[in-house]
C-alpha atoms as a PDB file:
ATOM      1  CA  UNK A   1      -6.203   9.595  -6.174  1.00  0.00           C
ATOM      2  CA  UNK A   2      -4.706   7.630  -3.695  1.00  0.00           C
ATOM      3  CA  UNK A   3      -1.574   5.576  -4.363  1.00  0.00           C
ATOM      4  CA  UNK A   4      -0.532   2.797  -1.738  1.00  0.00           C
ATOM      5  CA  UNK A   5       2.613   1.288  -2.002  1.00  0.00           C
ATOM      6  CA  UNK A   6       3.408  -2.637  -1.351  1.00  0.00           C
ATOM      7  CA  UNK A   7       6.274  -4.361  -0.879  1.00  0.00           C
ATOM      8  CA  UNK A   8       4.940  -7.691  -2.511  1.00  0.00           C
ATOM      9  CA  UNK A   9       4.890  -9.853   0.491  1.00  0.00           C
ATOM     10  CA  UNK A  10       2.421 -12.591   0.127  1.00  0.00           C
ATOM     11  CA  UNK A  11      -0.103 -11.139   2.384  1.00  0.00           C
ATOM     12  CA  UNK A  12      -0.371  -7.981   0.992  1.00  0.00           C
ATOM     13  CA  UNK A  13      -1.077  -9.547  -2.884  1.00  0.00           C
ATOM     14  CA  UNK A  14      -3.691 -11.312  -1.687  1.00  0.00           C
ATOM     15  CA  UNK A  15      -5.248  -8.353  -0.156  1.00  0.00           C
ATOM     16  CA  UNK A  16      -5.201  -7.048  -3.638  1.00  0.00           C
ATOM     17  CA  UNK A  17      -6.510 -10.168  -5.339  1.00  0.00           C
ATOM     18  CA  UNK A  18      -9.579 -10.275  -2.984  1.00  0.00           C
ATOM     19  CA  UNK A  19     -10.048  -6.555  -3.728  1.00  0.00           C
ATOM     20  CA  UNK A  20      -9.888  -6.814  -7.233  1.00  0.00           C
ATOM     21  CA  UNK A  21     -11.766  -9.811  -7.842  1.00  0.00           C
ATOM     22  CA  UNK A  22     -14.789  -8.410  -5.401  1.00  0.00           C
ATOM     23  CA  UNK A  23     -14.797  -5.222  -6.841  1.00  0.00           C
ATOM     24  CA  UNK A  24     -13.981  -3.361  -3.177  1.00  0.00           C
ATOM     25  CA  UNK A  25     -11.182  -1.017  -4.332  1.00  0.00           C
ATOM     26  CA  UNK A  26     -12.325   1.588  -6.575  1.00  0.00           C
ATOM     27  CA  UNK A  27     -10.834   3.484  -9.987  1.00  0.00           C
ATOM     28  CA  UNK A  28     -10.013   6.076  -7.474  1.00  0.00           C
ATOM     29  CA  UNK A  29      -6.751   3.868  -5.748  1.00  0.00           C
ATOM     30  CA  UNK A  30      -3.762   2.859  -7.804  1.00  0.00           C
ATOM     31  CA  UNK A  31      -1.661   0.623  -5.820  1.00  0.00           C
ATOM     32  CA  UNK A  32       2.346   0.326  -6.227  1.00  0.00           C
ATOM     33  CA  UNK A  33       3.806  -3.266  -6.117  1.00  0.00           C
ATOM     34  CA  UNK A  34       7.608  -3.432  -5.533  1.00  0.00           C
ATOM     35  CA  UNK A  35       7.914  -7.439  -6.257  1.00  0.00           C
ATOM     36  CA  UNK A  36       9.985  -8.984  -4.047  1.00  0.00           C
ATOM     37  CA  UNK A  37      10.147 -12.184  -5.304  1.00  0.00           C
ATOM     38  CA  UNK A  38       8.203 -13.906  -8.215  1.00  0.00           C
ATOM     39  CA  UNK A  39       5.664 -16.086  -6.311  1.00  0.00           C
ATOM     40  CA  UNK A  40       1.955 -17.360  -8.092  1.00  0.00           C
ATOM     41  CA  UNK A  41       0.476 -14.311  -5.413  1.00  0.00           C
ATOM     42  CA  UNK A  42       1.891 -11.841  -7.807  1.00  0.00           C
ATOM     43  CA  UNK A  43       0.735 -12.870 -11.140  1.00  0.00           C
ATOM     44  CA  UNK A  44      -2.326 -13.400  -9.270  1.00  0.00           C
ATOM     45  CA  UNK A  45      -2.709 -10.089  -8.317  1.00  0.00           C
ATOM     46  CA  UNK A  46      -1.860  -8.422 -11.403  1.00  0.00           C
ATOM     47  CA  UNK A  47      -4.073 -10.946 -13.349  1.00  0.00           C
ATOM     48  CA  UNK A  48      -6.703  -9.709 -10.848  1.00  0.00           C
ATOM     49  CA  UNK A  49      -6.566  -6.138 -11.945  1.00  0.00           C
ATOM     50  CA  UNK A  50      -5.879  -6.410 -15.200  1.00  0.00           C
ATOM     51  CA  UNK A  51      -9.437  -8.470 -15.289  1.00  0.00           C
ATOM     52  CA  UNK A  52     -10.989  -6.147 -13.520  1.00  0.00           C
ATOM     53  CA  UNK A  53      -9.744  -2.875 -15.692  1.00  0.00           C
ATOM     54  CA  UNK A  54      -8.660  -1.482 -12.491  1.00  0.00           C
ATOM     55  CA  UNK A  55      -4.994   0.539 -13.115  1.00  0.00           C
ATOM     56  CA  UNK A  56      -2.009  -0.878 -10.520  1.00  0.00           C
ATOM     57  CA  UNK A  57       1.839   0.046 -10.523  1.00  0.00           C
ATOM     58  CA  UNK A  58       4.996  -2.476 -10.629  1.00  0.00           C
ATOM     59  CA  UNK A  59       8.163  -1.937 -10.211  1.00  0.00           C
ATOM     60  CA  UNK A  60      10.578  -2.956 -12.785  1.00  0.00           C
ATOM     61  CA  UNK A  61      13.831  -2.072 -10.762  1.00  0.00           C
ATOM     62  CA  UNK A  62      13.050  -3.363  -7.166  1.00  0.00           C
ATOM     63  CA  UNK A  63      15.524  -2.387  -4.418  1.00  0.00           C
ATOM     64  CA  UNK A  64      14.895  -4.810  -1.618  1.00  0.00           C
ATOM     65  CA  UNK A  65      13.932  -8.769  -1.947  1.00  0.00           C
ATOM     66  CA  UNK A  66      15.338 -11.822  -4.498  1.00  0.00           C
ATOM     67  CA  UNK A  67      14.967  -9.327  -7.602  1.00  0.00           C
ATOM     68  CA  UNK A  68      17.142  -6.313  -7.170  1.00  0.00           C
ATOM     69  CA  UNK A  69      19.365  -6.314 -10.438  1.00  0.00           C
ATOM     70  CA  UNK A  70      16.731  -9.433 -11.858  1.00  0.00           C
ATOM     71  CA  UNK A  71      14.921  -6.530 -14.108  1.00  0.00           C
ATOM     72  CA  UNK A  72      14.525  -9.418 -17.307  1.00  0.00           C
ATOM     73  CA  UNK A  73      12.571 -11.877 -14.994  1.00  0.00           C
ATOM     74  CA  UNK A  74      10.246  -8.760 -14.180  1.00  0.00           C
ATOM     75  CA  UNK A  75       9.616  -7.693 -18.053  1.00  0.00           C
ATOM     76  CA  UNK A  76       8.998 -11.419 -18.611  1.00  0.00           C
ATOM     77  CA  UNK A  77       6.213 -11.313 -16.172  1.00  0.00           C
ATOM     78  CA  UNK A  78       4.689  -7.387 -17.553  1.00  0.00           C
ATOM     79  CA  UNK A  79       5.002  -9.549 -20.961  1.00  0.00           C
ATOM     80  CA  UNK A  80       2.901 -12.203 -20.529  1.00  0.00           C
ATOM     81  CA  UNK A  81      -0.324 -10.060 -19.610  1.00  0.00           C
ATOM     82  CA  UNK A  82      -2.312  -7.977 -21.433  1.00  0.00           C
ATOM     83  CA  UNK A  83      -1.392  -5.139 -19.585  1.00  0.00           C
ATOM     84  CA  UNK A  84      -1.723  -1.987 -22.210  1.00  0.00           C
ATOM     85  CA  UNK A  85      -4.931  -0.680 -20.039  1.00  0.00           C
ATOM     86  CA  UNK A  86      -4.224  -1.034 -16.884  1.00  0.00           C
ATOM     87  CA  UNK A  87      -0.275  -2.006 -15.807  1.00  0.00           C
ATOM     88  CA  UNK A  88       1.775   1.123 -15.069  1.00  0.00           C
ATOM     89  CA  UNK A  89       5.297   0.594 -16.171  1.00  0.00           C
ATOM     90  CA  UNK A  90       6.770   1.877 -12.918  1.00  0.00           C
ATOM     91  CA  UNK A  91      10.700   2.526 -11.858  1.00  0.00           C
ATOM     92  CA  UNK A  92      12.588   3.481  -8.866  1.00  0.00           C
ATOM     93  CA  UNK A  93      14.987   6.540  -9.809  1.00  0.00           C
ATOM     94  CA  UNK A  94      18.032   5.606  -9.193  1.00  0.00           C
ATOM     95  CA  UNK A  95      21.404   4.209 -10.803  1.00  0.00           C
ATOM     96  CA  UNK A  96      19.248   1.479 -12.378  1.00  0.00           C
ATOM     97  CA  UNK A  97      16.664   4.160 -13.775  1.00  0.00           C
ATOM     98  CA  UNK A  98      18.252   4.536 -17.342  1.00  0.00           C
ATOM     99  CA  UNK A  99      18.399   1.222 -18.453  1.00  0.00           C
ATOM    100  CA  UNK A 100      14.876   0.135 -17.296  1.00  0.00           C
ATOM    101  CA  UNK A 101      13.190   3.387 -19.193  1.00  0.00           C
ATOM    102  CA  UNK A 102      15.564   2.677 -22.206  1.00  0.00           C
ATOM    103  CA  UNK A 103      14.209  -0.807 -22.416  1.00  0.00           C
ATOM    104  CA  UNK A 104      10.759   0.598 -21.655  1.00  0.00           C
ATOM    105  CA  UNK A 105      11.039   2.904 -25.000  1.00  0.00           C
ATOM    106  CA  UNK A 106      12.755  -0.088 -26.832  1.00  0.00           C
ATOM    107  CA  UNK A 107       9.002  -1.914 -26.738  1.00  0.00           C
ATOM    108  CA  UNK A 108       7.143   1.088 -27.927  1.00  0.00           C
ATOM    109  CA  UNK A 109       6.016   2.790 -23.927  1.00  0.00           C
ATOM    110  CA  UNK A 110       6.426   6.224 -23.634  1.00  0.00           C
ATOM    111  CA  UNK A 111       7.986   8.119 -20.718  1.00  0.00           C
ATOM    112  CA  UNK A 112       4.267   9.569 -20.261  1.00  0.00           C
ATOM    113  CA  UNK A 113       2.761   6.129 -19.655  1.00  0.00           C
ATOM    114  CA  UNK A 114       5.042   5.310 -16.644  1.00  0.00           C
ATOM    115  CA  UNK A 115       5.410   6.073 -12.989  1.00  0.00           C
ATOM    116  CA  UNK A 116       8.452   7.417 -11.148  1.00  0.00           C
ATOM    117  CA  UNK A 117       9.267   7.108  -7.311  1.00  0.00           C
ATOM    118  CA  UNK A 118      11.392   9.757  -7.057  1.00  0.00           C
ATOM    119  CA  UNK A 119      12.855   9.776  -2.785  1.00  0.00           C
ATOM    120  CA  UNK A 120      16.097  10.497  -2.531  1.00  0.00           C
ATOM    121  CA  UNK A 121      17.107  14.415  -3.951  1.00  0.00           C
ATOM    122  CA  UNK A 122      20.438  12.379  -4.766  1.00  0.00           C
ATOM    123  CA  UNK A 123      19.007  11.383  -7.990  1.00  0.00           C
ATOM    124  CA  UNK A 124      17.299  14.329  -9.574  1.00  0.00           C
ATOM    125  CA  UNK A 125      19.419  14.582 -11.988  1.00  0.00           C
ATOM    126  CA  UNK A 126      18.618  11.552 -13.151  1.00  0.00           C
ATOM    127  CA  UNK A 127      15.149  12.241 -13.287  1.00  0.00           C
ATOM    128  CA  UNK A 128      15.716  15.352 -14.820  1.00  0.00           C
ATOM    129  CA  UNK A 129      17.634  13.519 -17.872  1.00  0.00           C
ATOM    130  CA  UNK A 130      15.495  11.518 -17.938  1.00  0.00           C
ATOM    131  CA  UNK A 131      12.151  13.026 -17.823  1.00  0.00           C
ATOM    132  CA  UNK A 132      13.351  16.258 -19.697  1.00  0.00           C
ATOM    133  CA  UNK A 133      11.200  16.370 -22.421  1.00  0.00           C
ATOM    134  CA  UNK A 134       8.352  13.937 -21.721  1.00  0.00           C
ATOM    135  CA  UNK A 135       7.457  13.718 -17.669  1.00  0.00           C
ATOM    136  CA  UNK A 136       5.887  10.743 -16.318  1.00  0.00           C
ATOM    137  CA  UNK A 137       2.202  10.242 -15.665  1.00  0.00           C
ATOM    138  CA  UNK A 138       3.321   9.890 -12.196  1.00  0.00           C
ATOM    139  CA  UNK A 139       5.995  11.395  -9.567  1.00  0.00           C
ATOM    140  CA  UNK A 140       5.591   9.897  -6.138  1.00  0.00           C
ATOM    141  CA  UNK A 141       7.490  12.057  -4.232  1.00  0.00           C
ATOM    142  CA  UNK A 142       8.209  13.346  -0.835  1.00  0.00           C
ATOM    143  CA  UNK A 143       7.268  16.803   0.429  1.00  0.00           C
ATOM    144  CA  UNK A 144      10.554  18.165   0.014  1.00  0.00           C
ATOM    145  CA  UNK A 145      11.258  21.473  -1.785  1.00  0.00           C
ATOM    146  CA  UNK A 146      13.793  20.253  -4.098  1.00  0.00           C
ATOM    147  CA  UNK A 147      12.079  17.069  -5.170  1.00  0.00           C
ATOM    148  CA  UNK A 148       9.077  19.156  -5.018  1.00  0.00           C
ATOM    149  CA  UNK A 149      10.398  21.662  -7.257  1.00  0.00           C
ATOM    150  CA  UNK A 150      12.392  19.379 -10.252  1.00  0.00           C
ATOM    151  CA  UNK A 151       9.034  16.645 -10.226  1.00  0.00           C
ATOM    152  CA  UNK A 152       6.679  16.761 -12.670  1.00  0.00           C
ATOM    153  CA  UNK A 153       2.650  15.151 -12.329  1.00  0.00           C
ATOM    154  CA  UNK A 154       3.302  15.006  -8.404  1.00  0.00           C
ATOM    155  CA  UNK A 155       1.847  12.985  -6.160  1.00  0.00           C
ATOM    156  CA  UNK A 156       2.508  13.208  -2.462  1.00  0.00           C
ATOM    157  CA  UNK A 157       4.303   9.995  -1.034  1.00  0.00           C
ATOM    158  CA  UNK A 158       5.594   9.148   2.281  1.00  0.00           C
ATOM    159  CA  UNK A 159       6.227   6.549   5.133  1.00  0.00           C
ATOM    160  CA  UNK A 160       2.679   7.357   7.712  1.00  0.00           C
ATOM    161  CA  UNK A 161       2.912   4.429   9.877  1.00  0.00           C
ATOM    162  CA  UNK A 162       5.143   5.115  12.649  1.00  0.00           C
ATOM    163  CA  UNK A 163       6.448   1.658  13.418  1.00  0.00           C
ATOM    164  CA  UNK A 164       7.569   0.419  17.049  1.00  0.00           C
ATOM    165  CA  UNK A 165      10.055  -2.291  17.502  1.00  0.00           C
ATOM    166  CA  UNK A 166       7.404  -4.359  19.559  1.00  0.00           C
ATOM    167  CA  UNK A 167       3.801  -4.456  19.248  1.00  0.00           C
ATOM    168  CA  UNK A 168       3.065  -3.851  22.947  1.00  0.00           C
ATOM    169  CA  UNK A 169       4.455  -0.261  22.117  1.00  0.00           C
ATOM    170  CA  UNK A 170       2.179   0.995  20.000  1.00  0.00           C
ATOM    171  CA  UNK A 171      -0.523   3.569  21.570  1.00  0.00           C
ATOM    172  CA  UNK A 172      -4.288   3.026  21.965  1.00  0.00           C
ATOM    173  CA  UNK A 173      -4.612   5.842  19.172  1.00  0.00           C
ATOM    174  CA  UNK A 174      -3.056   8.257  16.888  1.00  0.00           C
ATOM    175  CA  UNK A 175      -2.588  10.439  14.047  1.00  0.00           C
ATOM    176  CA  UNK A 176      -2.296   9.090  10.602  1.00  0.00           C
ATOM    177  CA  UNK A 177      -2.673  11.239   8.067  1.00  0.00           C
ATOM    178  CA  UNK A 178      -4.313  14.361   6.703  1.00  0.00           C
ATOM    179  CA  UNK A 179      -2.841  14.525   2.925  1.00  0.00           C
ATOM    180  CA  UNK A 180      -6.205  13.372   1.157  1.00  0.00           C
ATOM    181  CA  UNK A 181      -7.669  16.516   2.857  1.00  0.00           C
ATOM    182  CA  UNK A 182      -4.973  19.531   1.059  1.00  0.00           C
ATOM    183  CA  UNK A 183      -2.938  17.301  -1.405  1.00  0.00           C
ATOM    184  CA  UNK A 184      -4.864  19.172  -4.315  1.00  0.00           C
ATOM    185  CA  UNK A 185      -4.684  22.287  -3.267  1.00  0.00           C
ATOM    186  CA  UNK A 186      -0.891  21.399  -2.618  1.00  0.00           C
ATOM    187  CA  UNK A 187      -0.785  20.714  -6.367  1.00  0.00           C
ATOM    188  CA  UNK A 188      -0.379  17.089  -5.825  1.00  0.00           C
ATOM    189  CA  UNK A 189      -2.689  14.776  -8.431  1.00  0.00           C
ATOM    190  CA  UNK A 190      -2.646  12.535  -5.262  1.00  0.00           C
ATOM    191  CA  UNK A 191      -1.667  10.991  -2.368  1.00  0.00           C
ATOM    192  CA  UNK A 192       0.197   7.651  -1.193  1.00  0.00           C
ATOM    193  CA  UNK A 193       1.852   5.739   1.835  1.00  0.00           C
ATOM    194  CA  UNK A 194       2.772   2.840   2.507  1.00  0.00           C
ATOM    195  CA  UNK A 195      -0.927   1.637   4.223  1.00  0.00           C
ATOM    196  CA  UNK A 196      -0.384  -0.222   8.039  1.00  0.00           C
ATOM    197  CA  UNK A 197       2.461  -1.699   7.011  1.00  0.00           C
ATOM    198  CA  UNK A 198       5.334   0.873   6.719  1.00  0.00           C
ATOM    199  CA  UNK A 199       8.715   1.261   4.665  1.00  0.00           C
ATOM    200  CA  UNK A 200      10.630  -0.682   6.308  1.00  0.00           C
ATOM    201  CA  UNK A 201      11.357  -4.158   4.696  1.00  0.00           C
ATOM    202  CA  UNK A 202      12.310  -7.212   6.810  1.00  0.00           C
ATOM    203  CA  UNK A 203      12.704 -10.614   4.907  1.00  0.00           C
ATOM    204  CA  UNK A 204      11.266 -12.679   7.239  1.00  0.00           C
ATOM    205  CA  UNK A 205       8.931 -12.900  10.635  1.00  0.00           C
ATOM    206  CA  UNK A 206       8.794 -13.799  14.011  1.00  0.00           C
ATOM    207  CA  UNK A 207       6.767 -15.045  16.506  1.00  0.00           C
ATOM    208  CA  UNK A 208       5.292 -11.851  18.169  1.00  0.00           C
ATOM    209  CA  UNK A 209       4.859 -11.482  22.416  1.00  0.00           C
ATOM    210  CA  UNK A 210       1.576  -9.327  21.441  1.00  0.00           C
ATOM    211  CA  UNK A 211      -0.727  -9.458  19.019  1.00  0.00           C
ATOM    212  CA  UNK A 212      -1.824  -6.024  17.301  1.00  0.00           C
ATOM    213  CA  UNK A 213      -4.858  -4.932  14.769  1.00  0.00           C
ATOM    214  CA  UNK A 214      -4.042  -2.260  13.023  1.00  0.00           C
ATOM    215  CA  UNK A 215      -7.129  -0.350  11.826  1.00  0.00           C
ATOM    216  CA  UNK A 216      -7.290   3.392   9.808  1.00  0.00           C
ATOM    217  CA  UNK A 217     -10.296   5.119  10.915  1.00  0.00           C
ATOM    218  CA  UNK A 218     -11.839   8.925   9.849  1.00  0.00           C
ATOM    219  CA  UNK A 219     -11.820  10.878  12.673  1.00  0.00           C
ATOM    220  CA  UNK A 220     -15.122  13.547  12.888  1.00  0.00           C
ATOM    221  CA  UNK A 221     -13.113  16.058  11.388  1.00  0.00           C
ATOM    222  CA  UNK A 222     -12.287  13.414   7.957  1.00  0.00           C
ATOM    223  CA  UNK A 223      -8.498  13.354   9.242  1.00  0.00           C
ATOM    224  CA  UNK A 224      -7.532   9.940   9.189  1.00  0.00           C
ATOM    225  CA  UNK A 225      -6.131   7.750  12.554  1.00  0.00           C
ATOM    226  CA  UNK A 226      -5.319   4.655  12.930  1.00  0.00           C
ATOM    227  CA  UNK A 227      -6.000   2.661  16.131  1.00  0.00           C
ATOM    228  CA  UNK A 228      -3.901  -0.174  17.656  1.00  0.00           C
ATOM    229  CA  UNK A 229      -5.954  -2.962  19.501  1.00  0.00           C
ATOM    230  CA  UNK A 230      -3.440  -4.971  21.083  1.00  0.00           C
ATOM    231  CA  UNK A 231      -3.498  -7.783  23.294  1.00  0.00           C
ATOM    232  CA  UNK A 232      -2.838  -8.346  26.709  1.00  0.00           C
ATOM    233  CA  UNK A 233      -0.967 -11.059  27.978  1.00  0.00           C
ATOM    234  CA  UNK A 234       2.255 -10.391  26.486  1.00  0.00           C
ATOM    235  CA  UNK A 235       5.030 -11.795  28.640  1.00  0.00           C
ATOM    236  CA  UNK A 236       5.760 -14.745  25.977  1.00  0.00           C
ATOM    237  CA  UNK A 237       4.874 -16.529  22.446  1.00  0.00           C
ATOM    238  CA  UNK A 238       2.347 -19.085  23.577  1.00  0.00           C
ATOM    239  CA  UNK A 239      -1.101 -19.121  22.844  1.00  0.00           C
ATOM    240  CA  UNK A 240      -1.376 -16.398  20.039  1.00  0.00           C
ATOM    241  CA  UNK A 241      -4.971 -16.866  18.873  1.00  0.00           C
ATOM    242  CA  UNK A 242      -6.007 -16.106  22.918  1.00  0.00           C
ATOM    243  CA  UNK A 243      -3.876 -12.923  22.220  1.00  0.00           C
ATOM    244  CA  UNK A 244      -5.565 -12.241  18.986  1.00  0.00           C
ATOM    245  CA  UNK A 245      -9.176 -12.740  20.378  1.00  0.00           C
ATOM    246  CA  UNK A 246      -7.900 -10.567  23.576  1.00  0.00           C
ATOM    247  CA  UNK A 247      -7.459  -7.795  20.833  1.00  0.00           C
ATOM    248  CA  UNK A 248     -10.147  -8.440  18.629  1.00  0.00           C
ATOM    249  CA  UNK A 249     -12.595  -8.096  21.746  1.00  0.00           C
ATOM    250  CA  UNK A 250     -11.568  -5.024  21.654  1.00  0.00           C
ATOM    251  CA  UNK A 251     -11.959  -3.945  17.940  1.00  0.00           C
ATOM    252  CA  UNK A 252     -15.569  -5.168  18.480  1.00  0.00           C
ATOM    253  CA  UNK A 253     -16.315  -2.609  21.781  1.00  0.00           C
ATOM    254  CA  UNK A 254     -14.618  -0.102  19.683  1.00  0.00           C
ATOM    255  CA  UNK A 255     -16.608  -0.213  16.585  1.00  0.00           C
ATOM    256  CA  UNK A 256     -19.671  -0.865  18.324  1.00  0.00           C
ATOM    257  CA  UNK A 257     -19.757   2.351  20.411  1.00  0.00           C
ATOM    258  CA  UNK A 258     -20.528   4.456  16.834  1.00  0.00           C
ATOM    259  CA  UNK A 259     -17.917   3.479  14.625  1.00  0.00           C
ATOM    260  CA  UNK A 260     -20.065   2.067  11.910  1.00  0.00           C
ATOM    261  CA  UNK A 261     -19.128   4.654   9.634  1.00  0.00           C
ATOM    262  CA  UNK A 262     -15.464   2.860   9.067  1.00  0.00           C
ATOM    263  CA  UNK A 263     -17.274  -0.783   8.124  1.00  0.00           C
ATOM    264  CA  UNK A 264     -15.165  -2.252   5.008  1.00  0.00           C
ATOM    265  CA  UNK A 265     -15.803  -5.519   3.820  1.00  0.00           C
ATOM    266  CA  UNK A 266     -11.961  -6.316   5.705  1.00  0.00           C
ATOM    267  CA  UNK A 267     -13.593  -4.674   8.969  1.00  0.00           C
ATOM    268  CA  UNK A 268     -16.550  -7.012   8.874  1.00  0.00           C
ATOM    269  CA  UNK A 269     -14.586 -10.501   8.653  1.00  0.00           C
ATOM    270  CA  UNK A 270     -12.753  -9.352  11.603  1.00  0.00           C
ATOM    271  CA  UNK A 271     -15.723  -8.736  13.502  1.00  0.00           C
ATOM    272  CA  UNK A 272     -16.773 -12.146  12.318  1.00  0.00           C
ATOM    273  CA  UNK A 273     -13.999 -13.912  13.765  1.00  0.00           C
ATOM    274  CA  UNK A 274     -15.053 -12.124  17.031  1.00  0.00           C
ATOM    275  CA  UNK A 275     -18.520 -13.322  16.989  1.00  0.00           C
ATOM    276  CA  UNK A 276     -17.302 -17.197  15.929  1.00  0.00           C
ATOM    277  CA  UNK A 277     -14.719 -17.161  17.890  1.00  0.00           C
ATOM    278  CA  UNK A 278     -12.231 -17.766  14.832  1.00  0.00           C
ATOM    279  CA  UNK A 279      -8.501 -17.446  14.683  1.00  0.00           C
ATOM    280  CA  UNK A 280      -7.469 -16.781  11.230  1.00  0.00           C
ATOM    281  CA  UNK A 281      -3.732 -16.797  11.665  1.00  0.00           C
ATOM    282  CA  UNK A 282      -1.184 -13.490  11.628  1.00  0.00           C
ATOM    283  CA  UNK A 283      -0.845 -13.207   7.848  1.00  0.00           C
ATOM    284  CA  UNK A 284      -4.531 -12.894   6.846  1.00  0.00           C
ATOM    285  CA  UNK A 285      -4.977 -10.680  10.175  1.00  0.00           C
ATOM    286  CA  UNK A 286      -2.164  -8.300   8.027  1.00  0.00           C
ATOM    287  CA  UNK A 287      -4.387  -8.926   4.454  1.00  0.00           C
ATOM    288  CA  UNK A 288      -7.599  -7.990   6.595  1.00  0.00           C
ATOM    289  CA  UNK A 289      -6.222  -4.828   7.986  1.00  0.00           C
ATOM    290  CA  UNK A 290      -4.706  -4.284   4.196  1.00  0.00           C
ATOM    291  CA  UNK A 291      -8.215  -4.720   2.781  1.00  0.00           C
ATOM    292  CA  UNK A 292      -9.700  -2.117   5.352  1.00  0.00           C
ATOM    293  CA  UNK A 293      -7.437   0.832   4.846  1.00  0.00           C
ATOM    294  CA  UNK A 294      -7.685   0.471   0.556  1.00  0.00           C
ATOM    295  CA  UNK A 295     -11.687  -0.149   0.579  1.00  0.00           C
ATOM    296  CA  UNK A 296     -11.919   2.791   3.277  1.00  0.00           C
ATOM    297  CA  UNK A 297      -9.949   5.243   0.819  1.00  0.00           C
ATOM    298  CA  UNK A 298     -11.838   4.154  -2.420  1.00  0.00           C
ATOM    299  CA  UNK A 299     -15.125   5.367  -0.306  1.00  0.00           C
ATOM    300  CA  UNK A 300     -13.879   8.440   0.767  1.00  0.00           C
ATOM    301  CA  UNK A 301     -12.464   9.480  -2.286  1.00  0.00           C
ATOM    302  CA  UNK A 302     -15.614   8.498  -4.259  1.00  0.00           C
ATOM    303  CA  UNK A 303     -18.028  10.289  -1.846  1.00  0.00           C
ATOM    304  CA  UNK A 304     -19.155   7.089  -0.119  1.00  0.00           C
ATOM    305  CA  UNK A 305     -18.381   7.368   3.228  1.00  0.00           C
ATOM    306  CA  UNK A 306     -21.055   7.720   5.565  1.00  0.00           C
ATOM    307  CA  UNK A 307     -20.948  10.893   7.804  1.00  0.00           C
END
């Protein structure tokens, strides 16, 4: 199982909306929403999932954004869906751990029902206390001994997008990850990350010098890469959809050269914009590339993939 992990920026819900509501992510990828702010996007999404009985995590004690310490605004929103089938109760274990899990028991959900990002060896004993008798259904945790050791129903989680400071760093190609290949025989029930968009949380944007497409691909050997298409006249701001159709020409010669086995229903609109000759603006370029990476997992992990 394969567990990405979202921030809640608005981009990134509506990537999960669209996959929801067109059936493109699979049973076989749980996603992890840390709200950062209560916006219509993240009702939406949630109201997405829970219509299409697909399961999806949030974050009752959020640690970045407008709701860090706003836990009752949060419950409010898990309230008003039907969310017994397919809403993980889901907590950040830290100071703030206790009081969300006591108010979790208070309406009747069992420590086995929720999920547990457990990050920082710092708080174990917390989780420990917590967790002593009844574990989670889910740990994410890092692959480090002593989280490794004291978590219970692991899953593997951590950061695999190696984020540069500008866009016109990033290489032609590299490395993602490898976990969905040995997490289960590293006694992990799954795998998760934190898709192209990385841990790091920044409130607000700027007008980029390049543009960049980020896009996860299976290598031949099923390790998974990621390639950067960026664009090429970089030396200011101006004229960003000639830098975005300078790097979508070359997502095209890529995945035209024998790269059909990566085509996602994210991949496809992309290449559509290339052959119209479309700009659709930086944030749905970010759902796009979102939509990709989760739709590519679900196939893998199904046995969908072609070879």
């Amino acid at each position: 199982m394969y567990f990405p992990y979202f921030r809640g920026r608005q981009y990134e819900l509506l990537a999960l909306k669209e996959l929801a509501t067109k059936r493109l992510i699979t049973s076989s990828v749980h996603p992890v929403i840390e709200p950062v702010k209560l916006i219509p996007a993240l009702n939406g999404s949630l109201t997405a999932f829970n219509a299409s009985n697909l399961s999806i995590g949030l974050i009752l004690n959020p640690d970045v954004g407008d709701l860090t310490n706003e836990s009752e605004a949060i419950n409010q929103l898990l309230d008003s869906l039907d969310t017994n089938s397919v809403i993980i109760p889901s907590l950040l274990i830290n100071e703030s751990a206790a009081a969300v899990l006591q108010g979790l028991l208070s309406n009747h959900v069992q420590e086995s029902s929720t999920l547990a990002v457990l990050d920082n060896r710092d708080y174990l004993d917390i989780y420990s206390t917590l967790f002593d008798s009844n574990p989670p259904r889910y740990t994410l945790c890092p692959d480090e001994r002593q989280i490794r050791r004291a978590s219970q129903n692991k899953v593997l989680f951590e950061d695999k997008f190696h984020k540069r400071s500008r866009n016109a760093d990033y290489p032609e190609d590299e490395f993602f990850s490898d976990d969905h290949l040995y997490y289960q025989e590293d006694n992990y029930l799954g795998f998760g990350d934190y898709s192209i968009v990385g841990n790091e949380y920044i409130e607000s944007g700027f007008a980029p010098y390049a543009v960049a497409i980020h896009i996860v691909y299976f290598a031949d050997d099923n390790s998974l890469r990621i390639r950067h298409f960026i664009s090429d006249s970089n030396d200011d701001i101006s004229n960003v959809a000639g830098k975005f159709y300078e790097a979508i020409d070359k997502l095209h010669t890529w995945y035209t050269n024998g790269q059909n086995r990566q085509l996602t229903t994210g991949l496809q609109i992309l290449l559509d914009h290339y052959d119209h000759g479309t700009y659709p603006g930086l944030p749905t370029l970010k759902k796009l590339s979102i939509m990709h990476h989760l739709e590519l997992m679900g196939k893998y992990l199904d046995g969908r993939l072609n070879t």
